[in-house]
Protein backbone atom coordinates (compact mmCIF):
# COMPACT_ATOMS: atom_id res chain seq x y z
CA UNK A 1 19.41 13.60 -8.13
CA UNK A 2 18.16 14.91 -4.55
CA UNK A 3 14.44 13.66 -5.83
CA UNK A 4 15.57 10.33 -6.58
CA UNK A 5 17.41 10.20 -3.40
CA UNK A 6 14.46 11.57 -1.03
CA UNK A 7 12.11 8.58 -3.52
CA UNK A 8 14.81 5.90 -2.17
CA UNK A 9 14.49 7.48 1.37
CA UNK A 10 10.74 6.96 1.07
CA UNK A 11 10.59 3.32 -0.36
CA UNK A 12 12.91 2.44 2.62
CA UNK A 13 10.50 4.34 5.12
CA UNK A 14 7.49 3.39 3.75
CA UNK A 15 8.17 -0.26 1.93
CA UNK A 16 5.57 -2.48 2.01
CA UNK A 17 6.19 -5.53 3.89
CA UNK A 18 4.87 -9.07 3.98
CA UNK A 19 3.82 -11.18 7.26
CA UNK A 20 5.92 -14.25 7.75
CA UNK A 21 2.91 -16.30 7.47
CA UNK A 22 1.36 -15.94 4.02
CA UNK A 23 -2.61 -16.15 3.85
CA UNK A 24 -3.21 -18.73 1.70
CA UNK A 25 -6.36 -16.95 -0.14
CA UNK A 26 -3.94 -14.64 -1.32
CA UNK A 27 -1.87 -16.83 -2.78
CA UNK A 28 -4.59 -18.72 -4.18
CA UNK A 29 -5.72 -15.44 -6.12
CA UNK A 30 -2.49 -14.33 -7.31
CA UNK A 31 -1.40 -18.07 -8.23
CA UNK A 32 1.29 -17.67 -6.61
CA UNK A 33 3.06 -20.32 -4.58
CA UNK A 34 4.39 -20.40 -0.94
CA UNK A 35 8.24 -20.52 -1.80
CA UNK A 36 8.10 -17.92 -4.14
CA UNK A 37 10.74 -15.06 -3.75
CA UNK A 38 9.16 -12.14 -1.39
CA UNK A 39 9.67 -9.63 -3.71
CA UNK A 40 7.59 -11.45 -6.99
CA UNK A 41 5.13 -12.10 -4.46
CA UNK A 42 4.96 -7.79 -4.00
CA UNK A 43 4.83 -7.19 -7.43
CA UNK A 44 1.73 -9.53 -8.28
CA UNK A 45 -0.12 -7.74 -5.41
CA UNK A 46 0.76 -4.47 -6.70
CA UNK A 47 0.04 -5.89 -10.41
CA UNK A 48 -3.81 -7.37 -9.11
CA UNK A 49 -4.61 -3.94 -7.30
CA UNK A 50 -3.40 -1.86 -10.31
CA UNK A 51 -5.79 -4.12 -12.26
CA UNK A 52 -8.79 -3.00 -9.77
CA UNK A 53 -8.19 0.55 -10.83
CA UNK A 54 -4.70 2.91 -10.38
CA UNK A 55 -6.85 5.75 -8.08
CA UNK A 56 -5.45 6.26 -4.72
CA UNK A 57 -7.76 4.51 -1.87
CA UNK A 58 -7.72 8.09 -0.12
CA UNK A 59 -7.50 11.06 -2.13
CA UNK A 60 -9.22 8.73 -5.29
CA UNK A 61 -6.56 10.75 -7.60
CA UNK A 62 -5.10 8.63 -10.94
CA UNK A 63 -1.80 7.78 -10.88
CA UNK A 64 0.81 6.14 -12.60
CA UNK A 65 2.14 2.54 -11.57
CA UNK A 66 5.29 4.21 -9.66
CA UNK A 67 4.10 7.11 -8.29
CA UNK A 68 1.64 3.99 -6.24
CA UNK A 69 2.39 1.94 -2.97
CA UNK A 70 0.87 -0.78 -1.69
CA UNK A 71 -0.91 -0.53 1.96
CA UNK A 72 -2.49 -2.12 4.70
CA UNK A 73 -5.91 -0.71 5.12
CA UNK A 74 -5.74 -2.26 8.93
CA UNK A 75 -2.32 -2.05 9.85
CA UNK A 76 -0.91 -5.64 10.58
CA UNK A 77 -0.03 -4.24 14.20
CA UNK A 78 -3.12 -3.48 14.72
CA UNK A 79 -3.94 -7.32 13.37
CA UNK A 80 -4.64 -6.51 10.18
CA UNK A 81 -3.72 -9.58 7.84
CA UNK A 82 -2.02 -9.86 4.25
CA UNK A 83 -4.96 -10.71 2.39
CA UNK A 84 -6.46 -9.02 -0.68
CA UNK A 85 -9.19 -7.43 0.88
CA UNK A 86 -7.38 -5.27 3.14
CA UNK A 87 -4.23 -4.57 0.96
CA UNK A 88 -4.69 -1.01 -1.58
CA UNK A 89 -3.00 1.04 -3.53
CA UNK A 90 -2.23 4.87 -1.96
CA UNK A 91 0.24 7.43 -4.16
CA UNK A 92 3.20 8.80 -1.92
CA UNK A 93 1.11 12.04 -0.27
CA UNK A 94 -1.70 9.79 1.50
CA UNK A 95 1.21 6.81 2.52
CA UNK A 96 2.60 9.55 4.65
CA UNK A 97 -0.57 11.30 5.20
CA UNK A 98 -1.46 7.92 6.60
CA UNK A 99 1.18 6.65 8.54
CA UNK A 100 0.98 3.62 10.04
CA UNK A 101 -2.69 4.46 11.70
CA UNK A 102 -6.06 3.08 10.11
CA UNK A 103 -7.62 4.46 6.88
CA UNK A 104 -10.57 5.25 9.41
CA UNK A 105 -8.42 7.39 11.28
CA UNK A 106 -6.86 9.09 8.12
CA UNK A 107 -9.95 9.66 6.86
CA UNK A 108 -11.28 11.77 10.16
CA UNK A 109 -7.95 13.43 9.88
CA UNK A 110 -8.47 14.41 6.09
CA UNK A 111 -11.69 15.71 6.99
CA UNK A 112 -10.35 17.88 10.00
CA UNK A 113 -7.59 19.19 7.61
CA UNK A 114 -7.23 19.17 3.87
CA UNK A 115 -3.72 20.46 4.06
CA UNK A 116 -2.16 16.68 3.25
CA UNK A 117 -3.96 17.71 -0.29
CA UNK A 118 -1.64 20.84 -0.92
């Protein structure tokens, strides 16, 4: 009960959100079409990454399917777009880990402390 209330807590913290302006490569490689709902449009990103591999980008530790979200590598404040090359797959410990930041940046923190490991 209290972890599948702290995992809803998380998905609404950390949910992975689409642009309003889809990039049309990406649609092009998931065959997916403009109009399509949001949310089938999520899972055939999440289904194409966990195709690539289901490591975490940061710690590079194998997961299952739910314990992985997807991420920006650039963050799209920081103009990072919705296209396949900058989306990955991160388990729960590096999303936070992470924040909304750079994987650049997480990865000088990760260095400077391995404590996001324990």
């Amino acid at each position: 009960m209290i972890k599948e209330r702290f995992r809803q807590k998380f998905d609404e913290r950390y949910e992975f959100r689409l642009s309003k302006e889809l990039d049309p490569e990406l649609l092009e490689k998931l065959q997916a079409k403009a109009d399509d709902p949001r949310g089938h449009i999520v899972d055939l990103i999440k289904e194409y990454l966990i195709r690539r591999g289901r490591n975490c980008a940061l710690c590079g530790q194998h997961f299952n399917r739910r314990e992985l979200s997807i991420d920006h590598r650039r963050p799209t404040n920081e103009d990072g777009r919705d296209n396949i090359e900058n989306l990955q797959l991160l388990c729960r410990k590096c999303v936070q880990f992470k924040g909304h930041g750079t994987m650049l940046d997480a990865r000088k923190r990760m260095r400077a402390t391995k404590k996001h490991r324990e």
